[in-house]
N, C-alpha and C. Protein backbone atom coordinates (compact mmCIF):
# COMPACT_ATOMS: atom_id res chain seq x y z
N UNK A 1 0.15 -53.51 38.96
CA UNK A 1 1.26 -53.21 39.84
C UNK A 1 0.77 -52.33 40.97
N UNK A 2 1.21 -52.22 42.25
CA UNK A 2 1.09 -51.76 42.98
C UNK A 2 1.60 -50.50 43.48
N UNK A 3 1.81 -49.15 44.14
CA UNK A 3 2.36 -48.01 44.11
C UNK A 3 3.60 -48.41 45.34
N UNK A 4 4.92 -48.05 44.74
CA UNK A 4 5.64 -48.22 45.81
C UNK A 4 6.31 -46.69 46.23
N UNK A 5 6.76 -47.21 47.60
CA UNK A 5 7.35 -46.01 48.38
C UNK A 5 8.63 -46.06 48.47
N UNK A 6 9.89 -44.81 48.58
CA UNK A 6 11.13 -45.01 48.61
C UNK A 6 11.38 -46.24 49.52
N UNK A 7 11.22 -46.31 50.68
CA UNK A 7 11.73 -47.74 51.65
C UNK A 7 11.98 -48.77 50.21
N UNK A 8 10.61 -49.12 50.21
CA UNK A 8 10.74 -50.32 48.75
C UNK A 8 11.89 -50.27 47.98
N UNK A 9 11.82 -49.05 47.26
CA UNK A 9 12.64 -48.81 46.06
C UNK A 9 14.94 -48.87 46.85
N UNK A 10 14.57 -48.35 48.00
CA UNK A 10 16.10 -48.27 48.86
C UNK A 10 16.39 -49.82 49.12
N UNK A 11 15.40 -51.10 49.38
CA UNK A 11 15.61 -52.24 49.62
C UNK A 11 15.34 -53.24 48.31
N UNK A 12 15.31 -52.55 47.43
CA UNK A 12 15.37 -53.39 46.10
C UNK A 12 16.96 -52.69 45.76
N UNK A 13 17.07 -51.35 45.87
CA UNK A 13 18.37 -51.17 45.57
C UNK A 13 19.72 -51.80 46.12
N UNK A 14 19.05 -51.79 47.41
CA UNK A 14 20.34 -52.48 48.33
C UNK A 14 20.91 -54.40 48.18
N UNK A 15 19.56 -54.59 47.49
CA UNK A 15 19.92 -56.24 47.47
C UNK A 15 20.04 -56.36 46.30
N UNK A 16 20.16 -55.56 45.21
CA UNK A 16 20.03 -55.78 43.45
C UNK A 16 21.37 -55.09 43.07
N UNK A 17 21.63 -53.83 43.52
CA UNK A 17 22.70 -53.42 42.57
C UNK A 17 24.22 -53.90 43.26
N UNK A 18 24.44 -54.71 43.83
CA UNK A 18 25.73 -55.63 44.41
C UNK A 18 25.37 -56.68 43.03
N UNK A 19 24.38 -57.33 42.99
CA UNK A 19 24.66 -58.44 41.63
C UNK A 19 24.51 -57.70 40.62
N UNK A 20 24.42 -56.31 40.06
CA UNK A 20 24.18 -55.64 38.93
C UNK A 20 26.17 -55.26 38.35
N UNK A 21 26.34 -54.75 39.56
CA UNK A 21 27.78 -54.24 39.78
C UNK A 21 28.85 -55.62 39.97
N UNK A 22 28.30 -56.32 40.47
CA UNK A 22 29.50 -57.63 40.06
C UNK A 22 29.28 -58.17 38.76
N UNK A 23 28.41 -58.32 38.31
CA UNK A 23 28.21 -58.46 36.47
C UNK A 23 29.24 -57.56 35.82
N UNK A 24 28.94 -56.84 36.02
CA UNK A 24 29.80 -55.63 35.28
C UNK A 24 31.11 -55.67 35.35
N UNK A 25 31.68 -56.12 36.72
CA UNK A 25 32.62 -56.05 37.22
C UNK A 25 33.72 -57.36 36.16
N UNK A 26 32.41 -58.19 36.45
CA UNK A 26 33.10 -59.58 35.96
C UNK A 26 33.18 -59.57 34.32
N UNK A 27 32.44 -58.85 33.52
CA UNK A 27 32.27 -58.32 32.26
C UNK A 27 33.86 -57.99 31.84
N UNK A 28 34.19 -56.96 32.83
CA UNK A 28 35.34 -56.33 32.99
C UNK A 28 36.68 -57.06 32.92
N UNK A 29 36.76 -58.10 33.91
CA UNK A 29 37.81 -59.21 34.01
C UNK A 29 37.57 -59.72 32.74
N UNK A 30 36.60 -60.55 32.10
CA UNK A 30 36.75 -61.00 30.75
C UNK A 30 37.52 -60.45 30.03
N UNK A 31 36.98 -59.44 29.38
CA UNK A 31 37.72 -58.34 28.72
C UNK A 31 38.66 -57.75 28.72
N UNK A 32 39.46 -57.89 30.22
CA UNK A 32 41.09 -58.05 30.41
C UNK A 32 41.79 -59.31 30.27
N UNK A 33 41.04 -61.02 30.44
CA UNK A 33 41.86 -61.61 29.82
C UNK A 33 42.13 -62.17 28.30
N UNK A 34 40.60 -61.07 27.69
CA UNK A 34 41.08 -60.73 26.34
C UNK A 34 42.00 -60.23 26.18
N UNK A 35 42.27 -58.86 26.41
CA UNK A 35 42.88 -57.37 26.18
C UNK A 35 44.51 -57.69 26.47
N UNK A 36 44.78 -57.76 27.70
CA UNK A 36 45.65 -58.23 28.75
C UNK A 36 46.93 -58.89 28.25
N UNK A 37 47.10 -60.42 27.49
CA UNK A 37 48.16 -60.35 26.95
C UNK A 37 48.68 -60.37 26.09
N UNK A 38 47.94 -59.49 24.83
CA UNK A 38 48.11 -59.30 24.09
C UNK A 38 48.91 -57.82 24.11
N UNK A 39 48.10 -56.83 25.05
CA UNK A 39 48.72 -55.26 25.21
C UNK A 39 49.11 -55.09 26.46
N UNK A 40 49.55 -55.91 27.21
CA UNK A 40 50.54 -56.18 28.38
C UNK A 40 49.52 -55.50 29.33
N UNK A 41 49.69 -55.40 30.48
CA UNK A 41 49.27 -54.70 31.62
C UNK A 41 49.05 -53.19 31.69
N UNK A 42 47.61 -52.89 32.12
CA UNK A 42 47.61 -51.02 31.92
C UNK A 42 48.63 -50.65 33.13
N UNK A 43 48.70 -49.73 33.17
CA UNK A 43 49.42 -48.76 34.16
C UNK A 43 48.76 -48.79 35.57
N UNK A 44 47.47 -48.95 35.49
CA UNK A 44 46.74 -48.37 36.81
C UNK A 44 45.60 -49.99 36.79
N UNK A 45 45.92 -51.58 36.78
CA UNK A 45 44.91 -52.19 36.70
C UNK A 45 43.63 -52.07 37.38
N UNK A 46 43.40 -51.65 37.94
CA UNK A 46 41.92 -51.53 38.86
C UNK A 46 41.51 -50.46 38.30
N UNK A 47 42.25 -49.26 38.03
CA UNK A 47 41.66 -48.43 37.08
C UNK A 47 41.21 -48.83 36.12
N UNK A 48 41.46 -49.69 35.16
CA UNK A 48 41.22 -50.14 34.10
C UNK A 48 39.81 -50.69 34.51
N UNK A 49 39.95 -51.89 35.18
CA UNK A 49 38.85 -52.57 35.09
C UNK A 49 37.65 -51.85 35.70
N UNK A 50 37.87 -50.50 36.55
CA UNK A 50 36.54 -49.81 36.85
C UNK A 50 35.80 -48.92 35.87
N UNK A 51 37.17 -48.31 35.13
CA UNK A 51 36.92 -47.62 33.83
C UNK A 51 35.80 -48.44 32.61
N UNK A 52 36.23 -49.91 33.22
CA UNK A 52 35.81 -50.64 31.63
C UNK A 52 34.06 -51.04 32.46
N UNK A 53 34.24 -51.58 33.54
CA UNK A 53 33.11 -52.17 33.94
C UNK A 53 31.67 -50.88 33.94
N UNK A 54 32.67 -49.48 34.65
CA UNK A 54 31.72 -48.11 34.20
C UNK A 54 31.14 -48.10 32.71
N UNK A 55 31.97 -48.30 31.62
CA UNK A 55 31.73 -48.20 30.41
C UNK A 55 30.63 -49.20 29.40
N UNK A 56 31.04 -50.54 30.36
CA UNK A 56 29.88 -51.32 30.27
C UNK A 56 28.29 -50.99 30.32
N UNK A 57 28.67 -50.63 31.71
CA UNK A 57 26.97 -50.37 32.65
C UNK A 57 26.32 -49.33 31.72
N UNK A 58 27.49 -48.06 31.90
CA UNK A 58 26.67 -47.14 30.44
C UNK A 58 26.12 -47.68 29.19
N UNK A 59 27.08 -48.32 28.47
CA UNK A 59 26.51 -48.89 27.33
C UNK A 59 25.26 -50.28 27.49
N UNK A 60 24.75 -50.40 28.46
CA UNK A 60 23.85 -51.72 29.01
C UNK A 60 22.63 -50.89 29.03
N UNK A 61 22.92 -49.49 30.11
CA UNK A 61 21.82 -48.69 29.88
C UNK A 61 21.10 -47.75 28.79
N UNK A 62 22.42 -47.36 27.71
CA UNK A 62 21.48 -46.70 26.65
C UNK A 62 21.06 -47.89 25.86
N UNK A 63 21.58 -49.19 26.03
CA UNK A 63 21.13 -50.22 24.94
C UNK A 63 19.26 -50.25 25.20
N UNK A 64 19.30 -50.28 27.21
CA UNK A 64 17.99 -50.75 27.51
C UNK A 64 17.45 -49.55 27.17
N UNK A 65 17.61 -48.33 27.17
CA UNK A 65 16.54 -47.46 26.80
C UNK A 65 16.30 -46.96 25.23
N UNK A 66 17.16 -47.59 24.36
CA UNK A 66 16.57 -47.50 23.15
C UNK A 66 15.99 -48.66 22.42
N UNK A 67 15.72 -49.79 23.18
CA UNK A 67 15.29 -50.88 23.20
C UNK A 67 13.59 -50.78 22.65
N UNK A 68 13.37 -49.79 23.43
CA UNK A 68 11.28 -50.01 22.99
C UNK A 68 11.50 -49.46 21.68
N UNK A 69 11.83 -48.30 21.42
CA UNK A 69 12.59 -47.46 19.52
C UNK A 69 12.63 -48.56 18.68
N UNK A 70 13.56 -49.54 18.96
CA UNK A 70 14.34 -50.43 18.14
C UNK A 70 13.48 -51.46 17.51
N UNK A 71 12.80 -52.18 18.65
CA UNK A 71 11.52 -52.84 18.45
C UNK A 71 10.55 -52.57 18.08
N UNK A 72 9.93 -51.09 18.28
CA UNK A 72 8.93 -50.38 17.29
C UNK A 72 9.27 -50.01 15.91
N UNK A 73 10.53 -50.08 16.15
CA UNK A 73 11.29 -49.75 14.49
C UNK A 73 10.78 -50.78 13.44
N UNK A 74 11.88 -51.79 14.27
CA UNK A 74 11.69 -53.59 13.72
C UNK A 74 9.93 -53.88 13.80
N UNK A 75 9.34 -53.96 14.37
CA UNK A 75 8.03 -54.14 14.07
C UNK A 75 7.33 -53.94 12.87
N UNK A 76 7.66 -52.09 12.81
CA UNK A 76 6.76 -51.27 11.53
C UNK A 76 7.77 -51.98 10.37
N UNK A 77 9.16 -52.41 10.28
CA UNK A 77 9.31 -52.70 9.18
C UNK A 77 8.92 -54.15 8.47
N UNK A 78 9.32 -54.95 9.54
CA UNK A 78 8.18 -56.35 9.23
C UNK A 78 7.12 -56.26 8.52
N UNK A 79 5.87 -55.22 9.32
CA UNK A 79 4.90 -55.08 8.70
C UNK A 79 4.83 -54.75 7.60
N UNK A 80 5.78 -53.43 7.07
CA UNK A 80 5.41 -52.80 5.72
C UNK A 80 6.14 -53.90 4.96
N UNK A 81 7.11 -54.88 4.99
CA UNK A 81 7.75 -56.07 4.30
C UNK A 81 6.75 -57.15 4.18
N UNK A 82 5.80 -57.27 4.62
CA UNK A 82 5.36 -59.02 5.00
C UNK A 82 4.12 -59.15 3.60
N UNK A 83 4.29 -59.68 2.73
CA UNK A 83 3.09 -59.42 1.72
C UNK A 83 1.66 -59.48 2.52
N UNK A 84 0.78 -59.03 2.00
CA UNK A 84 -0.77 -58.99 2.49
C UNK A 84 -1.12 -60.46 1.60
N UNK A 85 -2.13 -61.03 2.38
CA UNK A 85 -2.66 -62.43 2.79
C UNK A 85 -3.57 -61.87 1.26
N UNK A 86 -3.65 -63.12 0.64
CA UNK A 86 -4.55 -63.64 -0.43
C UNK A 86 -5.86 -62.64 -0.19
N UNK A 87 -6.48 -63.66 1.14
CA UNK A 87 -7.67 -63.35 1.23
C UNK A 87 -8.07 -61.92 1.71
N UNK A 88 -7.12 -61.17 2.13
CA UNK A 88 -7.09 -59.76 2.81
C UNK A 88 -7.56 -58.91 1.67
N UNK A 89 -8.09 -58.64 1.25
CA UNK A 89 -8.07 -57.34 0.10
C UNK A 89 -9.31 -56.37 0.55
N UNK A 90 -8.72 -55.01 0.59
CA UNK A 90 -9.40 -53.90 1.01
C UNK A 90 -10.31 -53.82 -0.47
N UNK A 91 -11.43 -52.75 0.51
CA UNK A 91 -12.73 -53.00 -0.45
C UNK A 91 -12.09 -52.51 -1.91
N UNK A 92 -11.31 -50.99 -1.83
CA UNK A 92 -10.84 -50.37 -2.87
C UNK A 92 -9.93 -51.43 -4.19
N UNK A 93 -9.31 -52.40 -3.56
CA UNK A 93 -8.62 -53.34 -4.82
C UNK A 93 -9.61 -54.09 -4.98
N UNK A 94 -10.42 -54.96 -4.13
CA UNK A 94 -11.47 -55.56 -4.69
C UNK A 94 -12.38 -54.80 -5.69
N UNK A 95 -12.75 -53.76 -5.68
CA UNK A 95 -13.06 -53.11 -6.99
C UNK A 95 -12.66 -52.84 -8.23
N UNK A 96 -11.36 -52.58 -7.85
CA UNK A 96 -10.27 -52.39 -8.97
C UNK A 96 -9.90 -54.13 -9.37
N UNK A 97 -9.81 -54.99 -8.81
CA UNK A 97 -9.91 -56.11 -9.16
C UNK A 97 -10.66 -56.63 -10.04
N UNK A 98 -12.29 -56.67 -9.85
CA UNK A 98 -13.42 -56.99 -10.48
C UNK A 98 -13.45 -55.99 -11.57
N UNK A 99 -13.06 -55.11 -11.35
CA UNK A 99 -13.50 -53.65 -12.77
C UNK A 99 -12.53 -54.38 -13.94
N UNK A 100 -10.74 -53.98 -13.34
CA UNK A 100 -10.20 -54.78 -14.13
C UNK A 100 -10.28 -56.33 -14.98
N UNK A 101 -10.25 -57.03 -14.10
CA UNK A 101 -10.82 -58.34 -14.34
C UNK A 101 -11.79 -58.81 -15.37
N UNK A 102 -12.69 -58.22 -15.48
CA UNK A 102 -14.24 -59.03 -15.80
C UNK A 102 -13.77 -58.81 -17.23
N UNK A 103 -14.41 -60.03 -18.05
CA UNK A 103 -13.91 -59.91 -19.26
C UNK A 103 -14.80 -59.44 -20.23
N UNK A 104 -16.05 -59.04 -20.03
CA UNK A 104 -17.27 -58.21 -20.33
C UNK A 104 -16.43 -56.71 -20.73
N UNK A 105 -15.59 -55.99 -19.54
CA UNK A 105 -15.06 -54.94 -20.30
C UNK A 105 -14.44 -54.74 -21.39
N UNK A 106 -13.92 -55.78 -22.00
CA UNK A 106 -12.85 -55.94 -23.26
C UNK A 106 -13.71 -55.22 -24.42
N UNK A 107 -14.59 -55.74 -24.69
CA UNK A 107 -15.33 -54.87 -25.81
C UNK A 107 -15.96 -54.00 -26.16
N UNK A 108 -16.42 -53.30 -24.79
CA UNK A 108 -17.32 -52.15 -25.36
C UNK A 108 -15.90 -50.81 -24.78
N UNK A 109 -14.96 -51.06 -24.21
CA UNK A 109 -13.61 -50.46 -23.89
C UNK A 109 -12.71 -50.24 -25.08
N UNK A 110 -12.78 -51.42 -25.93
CA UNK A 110 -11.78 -51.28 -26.72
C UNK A 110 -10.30 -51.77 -26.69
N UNK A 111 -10.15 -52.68 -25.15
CA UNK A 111 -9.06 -52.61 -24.40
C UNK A 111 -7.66 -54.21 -24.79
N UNK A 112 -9.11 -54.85 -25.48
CA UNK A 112 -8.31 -56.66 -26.08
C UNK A 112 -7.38 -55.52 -26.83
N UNK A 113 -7.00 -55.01 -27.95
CA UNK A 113 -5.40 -54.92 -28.39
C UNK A 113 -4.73 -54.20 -28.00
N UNK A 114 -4.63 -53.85 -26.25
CA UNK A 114 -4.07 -53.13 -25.86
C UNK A 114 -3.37 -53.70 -24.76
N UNK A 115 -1.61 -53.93 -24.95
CA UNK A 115 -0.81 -54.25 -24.47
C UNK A 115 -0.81 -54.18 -22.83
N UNK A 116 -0.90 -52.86 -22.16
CA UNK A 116 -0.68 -52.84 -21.21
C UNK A 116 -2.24 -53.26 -20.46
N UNK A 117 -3.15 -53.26 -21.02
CA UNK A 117 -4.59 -53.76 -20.34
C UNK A 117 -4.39 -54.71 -19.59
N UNK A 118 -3.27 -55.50 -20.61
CA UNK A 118 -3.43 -57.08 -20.59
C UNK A 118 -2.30 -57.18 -19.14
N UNK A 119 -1.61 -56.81 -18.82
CA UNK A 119 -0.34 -56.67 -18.42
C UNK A 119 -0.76 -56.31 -16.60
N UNK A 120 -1.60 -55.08 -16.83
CA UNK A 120 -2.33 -54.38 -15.33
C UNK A 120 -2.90 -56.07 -15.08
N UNK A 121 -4.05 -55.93 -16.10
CA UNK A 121 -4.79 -57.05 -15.65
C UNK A 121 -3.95 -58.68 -14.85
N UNK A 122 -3.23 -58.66 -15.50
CA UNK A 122 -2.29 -59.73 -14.97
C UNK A 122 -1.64 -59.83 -13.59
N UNK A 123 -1.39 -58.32 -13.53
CA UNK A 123 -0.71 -58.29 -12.04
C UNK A 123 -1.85 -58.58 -11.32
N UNK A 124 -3.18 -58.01 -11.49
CA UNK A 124 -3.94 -57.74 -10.66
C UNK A 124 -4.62 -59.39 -10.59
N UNK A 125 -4.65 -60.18 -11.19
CA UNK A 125 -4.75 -61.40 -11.07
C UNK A 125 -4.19 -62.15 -10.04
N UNK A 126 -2.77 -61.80 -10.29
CA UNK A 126 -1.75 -62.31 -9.52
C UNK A 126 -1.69 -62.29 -8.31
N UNK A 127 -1.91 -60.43 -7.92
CA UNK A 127 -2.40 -60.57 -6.24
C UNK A 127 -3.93 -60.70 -5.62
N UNK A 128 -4.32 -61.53 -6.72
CA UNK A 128 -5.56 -62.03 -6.04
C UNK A 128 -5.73 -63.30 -5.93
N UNK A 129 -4.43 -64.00 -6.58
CA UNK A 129 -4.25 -65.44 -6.39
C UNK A 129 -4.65 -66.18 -7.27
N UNK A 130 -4.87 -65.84 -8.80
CA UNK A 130 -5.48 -66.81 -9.41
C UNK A 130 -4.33 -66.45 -10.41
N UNK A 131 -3.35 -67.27 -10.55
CA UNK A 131 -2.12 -67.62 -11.06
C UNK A 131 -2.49 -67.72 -12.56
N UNK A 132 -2.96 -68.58 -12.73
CA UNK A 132 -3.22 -69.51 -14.02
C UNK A 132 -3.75 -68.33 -15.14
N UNK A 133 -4.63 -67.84 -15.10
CA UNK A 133 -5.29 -66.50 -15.34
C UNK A 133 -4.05 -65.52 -15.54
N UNK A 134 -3.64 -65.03 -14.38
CA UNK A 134 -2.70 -64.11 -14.92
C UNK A 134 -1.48 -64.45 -15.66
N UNK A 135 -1.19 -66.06 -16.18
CA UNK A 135 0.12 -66.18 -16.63
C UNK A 135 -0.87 -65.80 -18.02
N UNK A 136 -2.36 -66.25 -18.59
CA UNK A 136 -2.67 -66.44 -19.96
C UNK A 136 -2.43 -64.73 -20.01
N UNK A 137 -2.94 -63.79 -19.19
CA UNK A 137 -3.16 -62.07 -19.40
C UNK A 137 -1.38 -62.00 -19.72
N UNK A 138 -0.57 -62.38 -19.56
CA UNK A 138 0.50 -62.00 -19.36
C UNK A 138 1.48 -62.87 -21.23
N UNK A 139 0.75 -63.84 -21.06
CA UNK A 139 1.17 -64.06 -22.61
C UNK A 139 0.19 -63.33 -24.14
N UNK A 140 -1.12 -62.75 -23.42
CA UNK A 140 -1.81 -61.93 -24.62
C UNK A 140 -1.16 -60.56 -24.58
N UNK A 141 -0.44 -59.74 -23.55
CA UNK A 141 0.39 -59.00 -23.43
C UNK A 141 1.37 -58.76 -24.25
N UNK A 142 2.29 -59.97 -24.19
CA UNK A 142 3.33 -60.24 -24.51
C UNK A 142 3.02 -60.63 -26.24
N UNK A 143 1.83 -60.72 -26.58
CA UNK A 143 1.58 -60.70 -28.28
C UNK A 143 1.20 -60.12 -28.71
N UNK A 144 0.80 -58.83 -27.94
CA UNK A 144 0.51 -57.53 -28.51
C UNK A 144 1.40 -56.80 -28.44
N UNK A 145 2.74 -56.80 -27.67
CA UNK A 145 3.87 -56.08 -27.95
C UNK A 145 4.85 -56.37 -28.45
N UNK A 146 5.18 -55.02 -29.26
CA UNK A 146 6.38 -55.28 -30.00
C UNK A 146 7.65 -54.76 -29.53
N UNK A 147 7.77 -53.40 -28.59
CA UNK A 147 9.02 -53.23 -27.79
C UNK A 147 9.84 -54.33 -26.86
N UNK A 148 10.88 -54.53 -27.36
CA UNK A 148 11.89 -55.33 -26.86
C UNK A 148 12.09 -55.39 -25.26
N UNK A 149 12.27 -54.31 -24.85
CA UNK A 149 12.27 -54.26 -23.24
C UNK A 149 10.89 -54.40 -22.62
N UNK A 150 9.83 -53.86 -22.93
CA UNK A 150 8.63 -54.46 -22.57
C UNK A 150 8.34 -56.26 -22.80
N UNK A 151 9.06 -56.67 -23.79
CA UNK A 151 8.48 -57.76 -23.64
C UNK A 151 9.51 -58.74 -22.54
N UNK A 152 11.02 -57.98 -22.52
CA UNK A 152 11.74 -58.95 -21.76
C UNK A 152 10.88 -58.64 -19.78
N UNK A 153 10.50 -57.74 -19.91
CA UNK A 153 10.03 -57.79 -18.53
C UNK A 153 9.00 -58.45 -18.10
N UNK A 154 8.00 -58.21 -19.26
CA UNK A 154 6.28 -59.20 -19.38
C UNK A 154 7.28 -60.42 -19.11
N UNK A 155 7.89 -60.69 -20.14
CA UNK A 155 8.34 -62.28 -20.20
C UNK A 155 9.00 -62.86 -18.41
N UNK A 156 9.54 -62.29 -17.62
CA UNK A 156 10.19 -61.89 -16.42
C UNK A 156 8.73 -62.25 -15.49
N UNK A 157 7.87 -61.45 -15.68
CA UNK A 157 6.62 -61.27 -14.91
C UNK A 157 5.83 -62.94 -15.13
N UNK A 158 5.92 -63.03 -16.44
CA UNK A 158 5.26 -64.52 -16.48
C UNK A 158 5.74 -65.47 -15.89
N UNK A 159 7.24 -65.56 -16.18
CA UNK A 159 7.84 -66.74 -15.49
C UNK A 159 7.55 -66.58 -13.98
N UNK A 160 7.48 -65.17 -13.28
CA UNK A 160 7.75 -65.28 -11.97
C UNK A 160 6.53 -65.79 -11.89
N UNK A 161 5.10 -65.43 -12.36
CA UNK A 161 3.62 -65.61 -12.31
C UNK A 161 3.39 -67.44 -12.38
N UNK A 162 4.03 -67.86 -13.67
CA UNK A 162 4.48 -69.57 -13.71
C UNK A 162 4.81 -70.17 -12.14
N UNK A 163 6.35 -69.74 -11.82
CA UNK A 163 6.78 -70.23 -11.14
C UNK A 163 5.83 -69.83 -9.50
N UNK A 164 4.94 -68.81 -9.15
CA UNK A 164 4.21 -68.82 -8.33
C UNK A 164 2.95 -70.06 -8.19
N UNK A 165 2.74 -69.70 -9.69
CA UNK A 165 1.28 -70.59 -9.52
C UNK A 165 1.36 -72.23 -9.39
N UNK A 166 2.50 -72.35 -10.19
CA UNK A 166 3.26 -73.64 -9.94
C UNK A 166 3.15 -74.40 -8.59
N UNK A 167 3.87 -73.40 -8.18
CA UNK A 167 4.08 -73.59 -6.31
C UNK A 167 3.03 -73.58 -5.78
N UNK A 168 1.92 -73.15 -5.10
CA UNK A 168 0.78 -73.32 -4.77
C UNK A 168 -0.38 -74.64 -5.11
N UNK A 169 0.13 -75.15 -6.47
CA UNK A 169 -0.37 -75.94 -6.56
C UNK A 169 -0.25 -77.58 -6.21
């Protein structure tokens, strides 16, 4: 962009805010032959419609200036909503992935009759995309426990784990 000088800015004003102000204006008329015969005629019509078309323009301008907010808002929340990509995995879960994972740890850990091993391990399957795997971690889980609410949730987790891997395939 280029640096402008008042002249500029006085001859953009002079040919722009006549169509800025008849928008508004005409905004205004709408909104009276909403308003209008339903609550009969104001007292002062031109008052009205300058009152309303003023009220407009205000509300046009705080809309436009909280506009960049709104969209940086909406942005960051997209982002923190949008699941992370299969293949995306920071070095730190890829570790925790493979540590968990490998089935070499089961025995010198101690960790095969242990319910929730099986259960971590499963999720962690899951967001690494290998479905099939985490539905079996998720039914050796589910046979090492005997609490009722643990198993209705494992059981919850599998189906959703089923019905993922399902889909993909």
């Amino acid at each position: 962009m280029r640096p402008v000088g008042p002249s500029e800015i006085e001859r953009v004003f002079r040919s722009e805010s006549g169509r800025a102000v008849a928008s508004l204006v005409q905004d205004a008329f709408v909104q009276a032959l909403e308003k209008w015969p339903a609550s009969g005629l104001p007292p002062s019509p031109a008052g009205w419609i300058i009152t309303t078309a003023k009220h407009r323009g205000l509300d046009r301008v705080r809309r436009e200036s909280s506009r960049n907010d709104r969209q940086t808002e909406a942005t960051r929340l997209r982002d923190r909503d949008e699941p992370q990509e299969v293949g995306a995995v920071a070095d730190d879960q890829l570790r925790l992935v493979f540590t968990c994972c490998h089935p070499a740890l089961l025995d010198p850990l101690e960790l095969d009759g242990y319910h929730l091993w099986h259960a971590a391990r499963a999720e962690l399957l899951l967001r690494s995309g290998r479905g099939d795997e985490a539905v079996a971690a998720f039914d050796r889980a589910l046979a090492l426990t005997a609490n009722e609410a643990e198993r209705t949730l494992l059981r919850r987790l599998r189906d959703q784990a089923l019905s993922r891997s399902a889909g993909s395939s």
